[in-house]
Every structure is written in C-alpha cells, then in structure tokens.
N, C-alpha and C. Protein backbone atom coordinates (compact mmCIF):
# COMPACT_ATOMS: atom_id res chain seq x y z
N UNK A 1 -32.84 92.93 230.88
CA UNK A 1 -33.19 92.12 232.03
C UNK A 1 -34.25 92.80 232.87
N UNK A 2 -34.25 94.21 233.14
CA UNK A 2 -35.14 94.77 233.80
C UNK A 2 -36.89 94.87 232.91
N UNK A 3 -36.59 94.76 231.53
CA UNK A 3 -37.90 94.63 230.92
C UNK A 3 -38.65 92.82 231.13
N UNK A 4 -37.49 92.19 231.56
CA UNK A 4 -38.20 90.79 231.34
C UNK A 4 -39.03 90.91 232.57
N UNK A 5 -37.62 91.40 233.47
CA UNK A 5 -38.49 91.07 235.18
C UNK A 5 -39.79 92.00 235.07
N UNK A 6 -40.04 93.22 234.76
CA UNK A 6 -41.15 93.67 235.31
C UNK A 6 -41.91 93.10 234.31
N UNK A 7 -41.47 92.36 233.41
CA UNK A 7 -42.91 91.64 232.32
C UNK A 7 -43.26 90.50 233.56
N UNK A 8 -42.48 90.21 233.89
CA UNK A 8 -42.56 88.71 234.87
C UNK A 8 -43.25 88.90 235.98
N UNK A 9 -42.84 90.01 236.31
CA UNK A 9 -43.80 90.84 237.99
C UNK A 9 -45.15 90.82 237.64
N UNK A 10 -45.50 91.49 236.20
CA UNK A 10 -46.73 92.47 236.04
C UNK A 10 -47.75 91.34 235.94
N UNK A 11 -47.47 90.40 235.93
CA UNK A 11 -48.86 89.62 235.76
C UNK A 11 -49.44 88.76 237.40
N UNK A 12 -48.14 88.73 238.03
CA UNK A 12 -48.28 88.82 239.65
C UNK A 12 -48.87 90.24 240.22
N UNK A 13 -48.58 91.08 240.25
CA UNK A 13 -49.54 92.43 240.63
C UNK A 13 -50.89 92.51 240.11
N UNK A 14 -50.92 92.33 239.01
CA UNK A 14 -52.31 92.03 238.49
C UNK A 14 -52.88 90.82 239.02
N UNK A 15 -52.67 89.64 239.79
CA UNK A 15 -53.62 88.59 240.21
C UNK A 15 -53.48 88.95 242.04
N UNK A 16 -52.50 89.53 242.78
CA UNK A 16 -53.05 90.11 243.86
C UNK A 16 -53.72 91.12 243.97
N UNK A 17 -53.98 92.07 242.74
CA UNK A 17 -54.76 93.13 242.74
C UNK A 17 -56.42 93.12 242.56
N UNK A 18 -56.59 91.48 241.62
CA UNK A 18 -58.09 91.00 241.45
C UNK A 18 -58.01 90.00 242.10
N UNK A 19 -57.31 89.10 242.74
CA UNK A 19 -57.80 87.92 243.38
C UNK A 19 -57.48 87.93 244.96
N UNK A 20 -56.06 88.77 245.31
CA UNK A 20 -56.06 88.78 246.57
C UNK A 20 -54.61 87.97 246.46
N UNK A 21 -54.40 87.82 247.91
CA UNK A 21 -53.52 87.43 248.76
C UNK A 21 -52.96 85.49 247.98
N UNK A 22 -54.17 85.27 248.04
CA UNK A 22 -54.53 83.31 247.57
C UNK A 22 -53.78 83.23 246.34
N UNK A 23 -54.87 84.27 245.52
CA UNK A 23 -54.53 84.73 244.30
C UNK A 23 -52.85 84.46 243.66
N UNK A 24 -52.32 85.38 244.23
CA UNK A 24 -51.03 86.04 244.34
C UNK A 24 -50.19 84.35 244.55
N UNK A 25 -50.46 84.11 245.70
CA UNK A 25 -49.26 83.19 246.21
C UNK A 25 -49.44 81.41 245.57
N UNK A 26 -51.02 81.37 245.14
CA UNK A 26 -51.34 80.06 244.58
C UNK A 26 -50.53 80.11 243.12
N UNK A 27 -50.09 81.13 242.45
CA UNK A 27 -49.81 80.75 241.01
C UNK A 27 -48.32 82.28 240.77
N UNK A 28 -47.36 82.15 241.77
CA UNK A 28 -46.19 82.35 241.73
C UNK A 28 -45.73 81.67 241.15
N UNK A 29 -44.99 80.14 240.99
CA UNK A 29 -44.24 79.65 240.34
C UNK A 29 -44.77 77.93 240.94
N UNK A 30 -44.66 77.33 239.36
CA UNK A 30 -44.63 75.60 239.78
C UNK A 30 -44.36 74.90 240.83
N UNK A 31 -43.48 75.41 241.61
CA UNK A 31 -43.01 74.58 242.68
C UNK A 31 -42.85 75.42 243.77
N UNK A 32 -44.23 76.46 243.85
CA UNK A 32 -44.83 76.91 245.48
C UNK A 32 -46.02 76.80 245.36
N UNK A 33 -46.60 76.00 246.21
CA UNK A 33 -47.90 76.11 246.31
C UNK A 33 -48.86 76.45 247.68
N UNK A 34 -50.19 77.58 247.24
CA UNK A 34 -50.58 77.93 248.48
C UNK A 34 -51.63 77.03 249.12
N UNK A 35 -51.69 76.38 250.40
CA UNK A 35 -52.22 75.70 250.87
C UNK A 35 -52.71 76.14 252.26
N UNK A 36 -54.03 77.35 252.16
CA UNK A 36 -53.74 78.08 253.78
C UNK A 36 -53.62 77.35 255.38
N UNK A 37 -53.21 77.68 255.56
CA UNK A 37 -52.14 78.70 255.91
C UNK A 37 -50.96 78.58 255.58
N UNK A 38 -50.43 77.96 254.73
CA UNK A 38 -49.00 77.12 254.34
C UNK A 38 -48.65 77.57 252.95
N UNK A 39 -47.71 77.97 253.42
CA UNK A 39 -47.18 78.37 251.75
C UNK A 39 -46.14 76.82 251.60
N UNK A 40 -46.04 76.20 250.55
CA UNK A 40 -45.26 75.10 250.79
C UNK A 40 -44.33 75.44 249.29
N UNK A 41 -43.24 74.46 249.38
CA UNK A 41 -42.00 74.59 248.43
C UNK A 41 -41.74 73.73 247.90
N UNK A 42 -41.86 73.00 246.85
CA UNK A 42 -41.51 71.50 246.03
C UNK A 42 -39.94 71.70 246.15
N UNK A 43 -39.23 71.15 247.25
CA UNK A 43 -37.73 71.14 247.07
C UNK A 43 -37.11 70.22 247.36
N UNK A 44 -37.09 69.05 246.33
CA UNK A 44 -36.68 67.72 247.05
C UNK A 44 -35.07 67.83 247.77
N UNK A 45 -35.58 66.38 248.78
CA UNK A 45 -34.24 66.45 249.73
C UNK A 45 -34.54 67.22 250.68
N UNK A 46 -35.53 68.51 250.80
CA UNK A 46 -35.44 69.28 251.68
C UNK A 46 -36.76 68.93 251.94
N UNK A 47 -36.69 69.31 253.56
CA UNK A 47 -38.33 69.54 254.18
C UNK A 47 -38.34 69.87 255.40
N UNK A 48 -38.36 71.42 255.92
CA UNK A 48 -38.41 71.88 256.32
C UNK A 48 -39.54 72.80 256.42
N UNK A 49 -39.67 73.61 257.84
CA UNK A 49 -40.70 74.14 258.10
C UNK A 49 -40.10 75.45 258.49
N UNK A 50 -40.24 76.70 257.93
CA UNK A 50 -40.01 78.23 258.44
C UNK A 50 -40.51 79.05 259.13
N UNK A 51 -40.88 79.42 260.14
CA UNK A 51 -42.19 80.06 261.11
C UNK A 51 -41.98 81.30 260.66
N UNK A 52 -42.78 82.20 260.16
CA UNK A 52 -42.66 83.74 260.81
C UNK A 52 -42.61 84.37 261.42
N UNK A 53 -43.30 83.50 261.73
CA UNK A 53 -43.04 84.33 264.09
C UNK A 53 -43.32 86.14 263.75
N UNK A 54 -44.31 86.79 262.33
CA UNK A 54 -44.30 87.95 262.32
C UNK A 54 -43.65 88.58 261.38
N UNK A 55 -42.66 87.74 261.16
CA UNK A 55 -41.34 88.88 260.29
C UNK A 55 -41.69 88.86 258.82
N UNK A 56 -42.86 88.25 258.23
CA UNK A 56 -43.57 89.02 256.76
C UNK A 56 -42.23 87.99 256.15
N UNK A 57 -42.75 88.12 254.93
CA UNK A 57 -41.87 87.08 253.70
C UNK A 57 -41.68 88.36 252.37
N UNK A 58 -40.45 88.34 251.97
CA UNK A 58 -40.45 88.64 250.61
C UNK A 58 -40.20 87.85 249.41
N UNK A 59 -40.87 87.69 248.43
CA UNK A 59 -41.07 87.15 247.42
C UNK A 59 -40.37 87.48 245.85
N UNK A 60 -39.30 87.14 245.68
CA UNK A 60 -38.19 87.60 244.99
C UNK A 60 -37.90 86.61 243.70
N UNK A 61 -39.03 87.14 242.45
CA UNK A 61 -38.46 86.37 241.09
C UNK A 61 -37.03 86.78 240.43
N UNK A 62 -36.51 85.65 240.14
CA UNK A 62 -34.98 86.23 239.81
C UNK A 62 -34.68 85.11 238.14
N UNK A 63 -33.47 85.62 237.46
CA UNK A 63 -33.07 85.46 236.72
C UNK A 63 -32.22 84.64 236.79
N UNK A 64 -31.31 84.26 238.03
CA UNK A 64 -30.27 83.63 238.23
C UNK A 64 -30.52 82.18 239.33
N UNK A 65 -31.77 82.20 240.14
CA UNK A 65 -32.28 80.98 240.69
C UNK A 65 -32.17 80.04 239.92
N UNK A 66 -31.75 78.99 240.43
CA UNK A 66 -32.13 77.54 239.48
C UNK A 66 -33.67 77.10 239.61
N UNK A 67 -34.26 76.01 239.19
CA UNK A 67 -35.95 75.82 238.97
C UNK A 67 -36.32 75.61 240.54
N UNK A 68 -35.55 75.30 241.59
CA UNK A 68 -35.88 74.63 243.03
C UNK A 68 -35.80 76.24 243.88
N UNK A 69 -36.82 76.81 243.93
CA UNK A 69 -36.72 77.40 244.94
C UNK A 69 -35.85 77.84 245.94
N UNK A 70 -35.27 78.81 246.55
CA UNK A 70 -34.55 79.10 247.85
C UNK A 70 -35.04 79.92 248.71
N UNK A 71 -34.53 79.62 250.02
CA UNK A 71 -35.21 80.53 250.97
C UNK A 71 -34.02 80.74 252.10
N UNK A 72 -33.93 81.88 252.19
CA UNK A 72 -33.06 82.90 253.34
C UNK A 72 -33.81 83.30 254.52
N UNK A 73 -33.54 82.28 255.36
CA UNK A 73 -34.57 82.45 256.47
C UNK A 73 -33.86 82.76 257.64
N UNK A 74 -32.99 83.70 257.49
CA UNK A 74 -32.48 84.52 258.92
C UNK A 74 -33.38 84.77 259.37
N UNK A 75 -33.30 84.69 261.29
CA UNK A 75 -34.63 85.14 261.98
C UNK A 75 -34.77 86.35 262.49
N UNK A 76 -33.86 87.01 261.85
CA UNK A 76 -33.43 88.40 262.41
C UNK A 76 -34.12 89.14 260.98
N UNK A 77 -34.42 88.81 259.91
CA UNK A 77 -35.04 89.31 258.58
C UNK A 77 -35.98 88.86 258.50
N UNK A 78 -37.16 89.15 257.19
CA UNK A 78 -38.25 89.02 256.95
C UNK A 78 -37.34 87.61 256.24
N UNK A 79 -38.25 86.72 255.93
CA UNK A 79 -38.02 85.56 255.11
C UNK A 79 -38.12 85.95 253.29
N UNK A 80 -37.07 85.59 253.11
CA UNK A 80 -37.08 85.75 251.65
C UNK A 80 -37.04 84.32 250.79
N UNK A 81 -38.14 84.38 250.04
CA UNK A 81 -38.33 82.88 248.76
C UNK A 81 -37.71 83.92 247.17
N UNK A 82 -36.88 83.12 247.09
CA UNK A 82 -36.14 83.77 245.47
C UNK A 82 -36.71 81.83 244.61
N UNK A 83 -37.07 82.26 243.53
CA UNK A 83 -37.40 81.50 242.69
C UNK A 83 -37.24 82.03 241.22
N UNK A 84 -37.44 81.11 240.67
CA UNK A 84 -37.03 80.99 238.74
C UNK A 84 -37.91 81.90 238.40
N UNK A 85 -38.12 83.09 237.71
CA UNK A 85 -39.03 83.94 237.35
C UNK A 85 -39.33 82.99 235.38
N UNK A 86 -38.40 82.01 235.13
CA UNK A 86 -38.69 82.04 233.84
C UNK A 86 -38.23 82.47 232.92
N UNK A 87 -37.35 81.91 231.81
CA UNK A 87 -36.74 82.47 230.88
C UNK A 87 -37.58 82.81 229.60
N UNK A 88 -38.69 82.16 229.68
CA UNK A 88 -39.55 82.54 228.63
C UNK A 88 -40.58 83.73 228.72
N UNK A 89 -40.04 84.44 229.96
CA UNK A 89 -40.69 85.67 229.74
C UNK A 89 -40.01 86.72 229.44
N UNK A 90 -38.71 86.50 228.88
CA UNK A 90 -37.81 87.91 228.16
C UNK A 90 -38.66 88.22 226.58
N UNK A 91 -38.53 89.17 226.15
CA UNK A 91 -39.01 89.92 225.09
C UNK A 91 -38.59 89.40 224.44
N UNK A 92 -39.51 88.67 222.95
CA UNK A 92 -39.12 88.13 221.72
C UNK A 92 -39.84 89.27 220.78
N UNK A 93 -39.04 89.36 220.00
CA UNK A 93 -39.67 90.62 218.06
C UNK A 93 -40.33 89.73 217.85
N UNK A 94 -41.91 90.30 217.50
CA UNK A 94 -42.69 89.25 216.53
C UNK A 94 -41.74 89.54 215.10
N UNK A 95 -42.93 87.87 214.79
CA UNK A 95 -42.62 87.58 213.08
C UNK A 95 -42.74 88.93 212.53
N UNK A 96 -41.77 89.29 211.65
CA UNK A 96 -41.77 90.30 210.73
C UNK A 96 -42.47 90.49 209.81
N UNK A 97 -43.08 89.23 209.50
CA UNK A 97 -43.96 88.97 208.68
C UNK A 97 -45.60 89.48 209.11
N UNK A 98 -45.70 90.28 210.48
CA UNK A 98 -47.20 89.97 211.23
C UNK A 98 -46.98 91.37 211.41
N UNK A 99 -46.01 92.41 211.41
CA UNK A 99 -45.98 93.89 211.03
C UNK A 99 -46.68 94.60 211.02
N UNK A 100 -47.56 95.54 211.53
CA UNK A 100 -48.22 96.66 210.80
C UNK A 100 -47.40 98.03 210.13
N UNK A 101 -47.63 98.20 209.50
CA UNK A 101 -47.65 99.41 208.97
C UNK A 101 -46.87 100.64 209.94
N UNK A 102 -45.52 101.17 210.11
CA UNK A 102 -44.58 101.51 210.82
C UNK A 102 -45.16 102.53 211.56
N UNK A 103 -46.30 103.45 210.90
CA UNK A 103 -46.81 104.65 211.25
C UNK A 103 -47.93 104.15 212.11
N UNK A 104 -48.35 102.87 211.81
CA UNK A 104 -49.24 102.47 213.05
C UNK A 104 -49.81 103.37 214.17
N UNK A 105 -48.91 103.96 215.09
CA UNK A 105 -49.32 104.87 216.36
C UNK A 105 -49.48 105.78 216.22
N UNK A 106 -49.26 106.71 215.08
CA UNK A 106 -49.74 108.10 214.61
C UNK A 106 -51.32 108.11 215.17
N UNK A 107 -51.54 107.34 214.55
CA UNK A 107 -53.61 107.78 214.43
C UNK A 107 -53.88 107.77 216.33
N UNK A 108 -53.05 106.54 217.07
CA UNK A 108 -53.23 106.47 218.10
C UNK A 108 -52.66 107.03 218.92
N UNK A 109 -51.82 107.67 218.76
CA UNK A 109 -50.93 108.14 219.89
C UNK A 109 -50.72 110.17 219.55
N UNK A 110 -50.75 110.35 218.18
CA UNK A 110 -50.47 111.09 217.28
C UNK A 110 -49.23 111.17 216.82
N UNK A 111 -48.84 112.36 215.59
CA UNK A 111 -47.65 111.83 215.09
C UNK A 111 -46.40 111.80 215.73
N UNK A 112 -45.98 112.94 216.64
CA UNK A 112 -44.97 113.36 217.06
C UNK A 112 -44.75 112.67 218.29
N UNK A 113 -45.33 112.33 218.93
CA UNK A 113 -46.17 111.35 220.21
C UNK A 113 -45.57 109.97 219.48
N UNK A 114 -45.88 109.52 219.08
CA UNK A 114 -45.35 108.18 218.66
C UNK A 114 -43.91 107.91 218.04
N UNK A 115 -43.08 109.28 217.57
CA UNK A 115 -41.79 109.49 216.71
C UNK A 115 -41.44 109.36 218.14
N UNK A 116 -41.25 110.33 219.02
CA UNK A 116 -40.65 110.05 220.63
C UNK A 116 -40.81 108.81 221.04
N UNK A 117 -41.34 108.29 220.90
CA UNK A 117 -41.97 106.94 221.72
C UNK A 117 -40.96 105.51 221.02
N UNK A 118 -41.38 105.86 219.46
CA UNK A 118 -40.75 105.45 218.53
C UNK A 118 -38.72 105.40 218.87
N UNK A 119 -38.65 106.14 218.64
CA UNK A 119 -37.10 107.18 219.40
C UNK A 119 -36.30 106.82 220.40
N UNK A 120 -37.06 106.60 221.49
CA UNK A 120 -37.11 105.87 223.01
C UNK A 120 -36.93 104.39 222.77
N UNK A 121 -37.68 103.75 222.31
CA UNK A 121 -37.92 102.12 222.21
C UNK A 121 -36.69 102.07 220.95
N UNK A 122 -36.25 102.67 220.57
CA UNK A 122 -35.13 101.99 219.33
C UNK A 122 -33.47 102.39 219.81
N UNK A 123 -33.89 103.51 220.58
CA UNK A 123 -31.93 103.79 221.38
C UNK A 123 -32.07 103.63 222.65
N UNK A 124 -32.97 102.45 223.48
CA UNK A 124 -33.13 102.02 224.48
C UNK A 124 -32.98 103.13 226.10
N UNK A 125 -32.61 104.21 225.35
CA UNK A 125 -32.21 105.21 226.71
C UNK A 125 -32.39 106.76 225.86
N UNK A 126 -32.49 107.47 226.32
CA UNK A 126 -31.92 108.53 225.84
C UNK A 126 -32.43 110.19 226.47
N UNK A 127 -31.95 111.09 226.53
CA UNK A 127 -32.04 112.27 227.65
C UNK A 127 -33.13 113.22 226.86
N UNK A 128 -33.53 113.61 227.38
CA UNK A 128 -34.40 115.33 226.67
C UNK A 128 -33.96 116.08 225.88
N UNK A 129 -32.78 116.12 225.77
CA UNK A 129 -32.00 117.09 225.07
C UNK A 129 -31.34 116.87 224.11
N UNK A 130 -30.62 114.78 224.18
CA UNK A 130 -30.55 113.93 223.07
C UNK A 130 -31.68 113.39 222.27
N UNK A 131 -33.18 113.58 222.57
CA UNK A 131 -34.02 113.40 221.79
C UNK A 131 -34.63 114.81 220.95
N UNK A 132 -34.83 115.63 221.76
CA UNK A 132 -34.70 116.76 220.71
C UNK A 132 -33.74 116.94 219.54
N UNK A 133 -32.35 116.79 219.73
CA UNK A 133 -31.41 116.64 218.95
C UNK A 133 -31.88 115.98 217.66
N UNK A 134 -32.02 114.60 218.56
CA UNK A 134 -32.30 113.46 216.76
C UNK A 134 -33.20 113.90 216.09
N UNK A 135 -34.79 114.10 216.67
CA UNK A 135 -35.97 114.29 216.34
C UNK A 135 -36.06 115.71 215.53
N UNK A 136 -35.01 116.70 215.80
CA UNK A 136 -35.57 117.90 215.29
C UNK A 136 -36.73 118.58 215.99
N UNK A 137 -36.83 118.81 216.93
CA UNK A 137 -37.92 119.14 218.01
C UNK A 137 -37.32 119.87 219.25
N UNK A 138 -37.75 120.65 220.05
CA UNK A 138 -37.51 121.44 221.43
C UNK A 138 -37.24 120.72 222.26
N UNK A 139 -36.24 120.84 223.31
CA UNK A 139 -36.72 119.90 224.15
C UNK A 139 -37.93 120.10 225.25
N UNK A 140 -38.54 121.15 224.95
CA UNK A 140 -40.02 121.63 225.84
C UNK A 140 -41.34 120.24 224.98
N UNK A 141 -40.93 120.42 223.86
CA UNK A 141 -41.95 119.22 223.29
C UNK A 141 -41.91 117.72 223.38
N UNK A 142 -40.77 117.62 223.46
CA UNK A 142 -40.39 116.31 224.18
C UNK A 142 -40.26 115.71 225.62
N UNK A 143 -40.10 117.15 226.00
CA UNK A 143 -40.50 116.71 227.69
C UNK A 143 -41.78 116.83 227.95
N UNK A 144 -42.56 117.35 227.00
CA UNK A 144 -44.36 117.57 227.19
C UNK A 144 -44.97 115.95 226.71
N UNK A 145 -44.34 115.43 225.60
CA UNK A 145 -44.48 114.09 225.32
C UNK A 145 -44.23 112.92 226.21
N UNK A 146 -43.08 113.60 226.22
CA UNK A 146 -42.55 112.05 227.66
C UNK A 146 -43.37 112.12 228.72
N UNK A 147 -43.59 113.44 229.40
CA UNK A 147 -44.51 113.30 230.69
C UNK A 147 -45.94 112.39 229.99
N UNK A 148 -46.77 112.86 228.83
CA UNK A 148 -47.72 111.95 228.60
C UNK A 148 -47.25 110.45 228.35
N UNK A 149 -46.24 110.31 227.40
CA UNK A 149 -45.93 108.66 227.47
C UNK A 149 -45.80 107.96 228.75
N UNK A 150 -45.04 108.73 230.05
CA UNK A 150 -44.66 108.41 231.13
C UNK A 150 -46.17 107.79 231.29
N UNK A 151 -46.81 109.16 231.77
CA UNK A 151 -48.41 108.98 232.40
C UNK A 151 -49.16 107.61 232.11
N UNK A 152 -49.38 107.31 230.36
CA UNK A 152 -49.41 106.07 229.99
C UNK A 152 -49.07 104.95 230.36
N UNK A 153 -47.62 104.99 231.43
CA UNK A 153 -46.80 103.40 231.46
C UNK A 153 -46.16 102.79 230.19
N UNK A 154 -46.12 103.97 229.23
CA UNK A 154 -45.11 103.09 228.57
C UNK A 154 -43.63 103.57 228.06
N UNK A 155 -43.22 104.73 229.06
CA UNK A 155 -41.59 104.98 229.59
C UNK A 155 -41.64 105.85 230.84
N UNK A 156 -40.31 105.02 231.08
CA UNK A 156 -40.02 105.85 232.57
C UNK A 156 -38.79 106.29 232.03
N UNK A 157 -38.66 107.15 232.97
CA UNK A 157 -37.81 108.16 232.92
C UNK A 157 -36.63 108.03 234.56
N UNK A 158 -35.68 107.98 234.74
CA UNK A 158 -34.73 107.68 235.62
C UNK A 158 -33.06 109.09 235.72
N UNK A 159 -33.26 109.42 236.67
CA UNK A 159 -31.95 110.61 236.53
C UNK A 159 -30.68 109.63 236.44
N UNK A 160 -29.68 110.63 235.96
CA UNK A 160 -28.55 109.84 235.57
C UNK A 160 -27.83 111.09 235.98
N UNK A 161 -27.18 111.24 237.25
CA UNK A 161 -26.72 112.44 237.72
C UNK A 161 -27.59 113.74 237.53
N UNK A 162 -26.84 115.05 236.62
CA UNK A 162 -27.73 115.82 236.45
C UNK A 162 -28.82 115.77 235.61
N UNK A 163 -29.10 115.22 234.88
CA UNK A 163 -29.70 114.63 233.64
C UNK A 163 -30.42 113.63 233.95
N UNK A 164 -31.33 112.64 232.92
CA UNK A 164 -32.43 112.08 232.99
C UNK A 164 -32.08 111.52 231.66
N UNK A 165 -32.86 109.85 231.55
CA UNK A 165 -32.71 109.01 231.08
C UNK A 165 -34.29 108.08 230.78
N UNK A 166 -35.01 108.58 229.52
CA UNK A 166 -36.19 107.62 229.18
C UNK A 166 -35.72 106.71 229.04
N UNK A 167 -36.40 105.70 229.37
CA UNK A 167 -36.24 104.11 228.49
C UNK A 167 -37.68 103.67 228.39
N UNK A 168 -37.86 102.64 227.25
CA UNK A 168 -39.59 102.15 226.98
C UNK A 168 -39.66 101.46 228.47
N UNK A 169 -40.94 101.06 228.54
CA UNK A 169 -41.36 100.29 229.77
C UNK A 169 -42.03 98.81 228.77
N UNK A 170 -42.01 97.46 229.35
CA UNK A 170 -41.87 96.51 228.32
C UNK A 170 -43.58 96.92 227.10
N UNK A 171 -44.18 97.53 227.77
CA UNK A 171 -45.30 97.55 226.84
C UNK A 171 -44.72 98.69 225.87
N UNK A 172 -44.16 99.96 226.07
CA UNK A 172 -44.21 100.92 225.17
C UNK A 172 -43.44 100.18 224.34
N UNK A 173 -42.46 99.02 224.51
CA UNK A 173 -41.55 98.74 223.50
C UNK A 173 -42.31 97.73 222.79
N UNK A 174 -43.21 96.80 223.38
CA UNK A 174 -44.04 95.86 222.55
C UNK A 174 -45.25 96.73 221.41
N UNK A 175 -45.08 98.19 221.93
CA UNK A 175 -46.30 98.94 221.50
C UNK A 175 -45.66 99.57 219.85
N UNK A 176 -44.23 99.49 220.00
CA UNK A 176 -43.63 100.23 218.87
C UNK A 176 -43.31 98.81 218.07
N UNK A 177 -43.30 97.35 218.71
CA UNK A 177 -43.40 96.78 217.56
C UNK A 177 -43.98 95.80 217.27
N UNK A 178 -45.65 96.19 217.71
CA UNK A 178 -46.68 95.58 216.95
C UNK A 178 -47.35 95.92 215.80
C-alpha cells in the first residue's frame, strides 16, 4: 500500500514542481477542479463553500475514500480534502513474456549492486546483517551499496528499533522487474 501511494503522490510532486501551484491542484483527481481562486469539488447533493480564513488546506490521496471527495473542515485545523487516489495505480508484474534477461542491471548498476537491490525488491524488507547473510557478502558492502541504492531513490531504509529495515522504493522494485 505504501508503494502504490507514493506511486500515486509522485506524479503530483512532479506537476507542482514544473507547473506550479495550478499545475498541482488542476489535475489532482476527476472530481476537483481548479478554478482560481476556487478550488471546487464535484460532490453531488452537496454545495457548500469552505473559507480559509488562512488555515492552508491539506491534500490527502487515500486508499479507503470512496470516488466523491471529503472534506474535514474544522475551523480550528487546516482544511483537509481526502480523495480516491485510484486503484489502478497499485503495482502490476509485467507480462512475463516482455522480460529481460535477469542479469539485466549488472552492466547498469554493476554486479553486486544489483544482487542487493535484486535481494531487497524480492524479501520486501530486510536488515544489513540479514542481507549479508543471504548474499554471502560483509555487511560493510552492503551498507556501502544500500547507501548508493538509497542515494538513487530506489530503497529506503527505515529503523526498526535497534536495527534498520531496506525496502525497494516503487521504482527500485519496477527496476528489478523490467
């Protein structure tokens, strides 16, 4: 769920980052549309007007919204719009049939660089010390890898008490199986 949403985010950060503000809020979801100064809400039955009076809006794609928009407009909070992020943006395996060649990321990534990466994207989690393990490797070389995969964007890394926890980020995992 967390790979769909930030697949679902990342193409919203990317159109306020080249288009701006307009950008951003004109092509959130089907049924908001930006009309300046008006952000408006296709929500039949309803029609209402929300002021900000200041208090900023947060913009919250979710998994569990139905297709109609909602909005939490305590006036004591920033205004929050939760809407349908879309079920068709969870991660599908391509055709198996459209495959490259498994070693694929060697040439690009190099070999050992891509076995980690590889490693990561197939046990969805796993620590420094449990990837050395599988891999046959240090865990000094694998934490020298992960910091570059990290650097890349295509795993993060998250503590789990004393310990630490890679997981792919949705591209490193689309990257191990294209």
């Amino acid at each position: 769920m967390r790979a769909a949403f930030e697949q679902a985010v990342a193409p919203s950060v990317g159109r306020l980052l080249t288009g701006g503000l307009e950008a951003l809020l004109g092509n959130l979801h089907e049924r908001i549309h930006w009309r300046d100064p008006v952000l408006e809400l296709d929500r039949p039955g309803q029609d209402d007007d929300v002021h900000l009076d200041g208090r900023g809006v947060h913009l919250l794609p979710s998994h569990f919204c139905p297709e109609v928009p909602t909005v939490y407009a305590d006036t004591t909070l920033p205004c929050t719009i939760v809407f349908a992020m879309g079920h068709g943006t969870a991660w599908r395996p391509p055709d198996p049939g459209t495959r490259p060649d498994r070693d694929s990321l060697a040439p690009l990534l190099g070999a050992t660089r891509a076995l980690v990466l590889r490693s990561i994207a197939a046990e969805h989690r796993g620590g420094t010390t449990d990837l050395a393990g599988r891999l046959g490797i240090s865990p000094a070389t694998v934490s020298h890898h992960v910091a570059a995969l990290r650097s890349a964007g295509l795993v993060r890394t998250e503590r789990t008490g004393v310990g630490v926890s890679h997981l792919p980020t949705p591209l490193g995992r689309r990257l191990t199986l294209a």
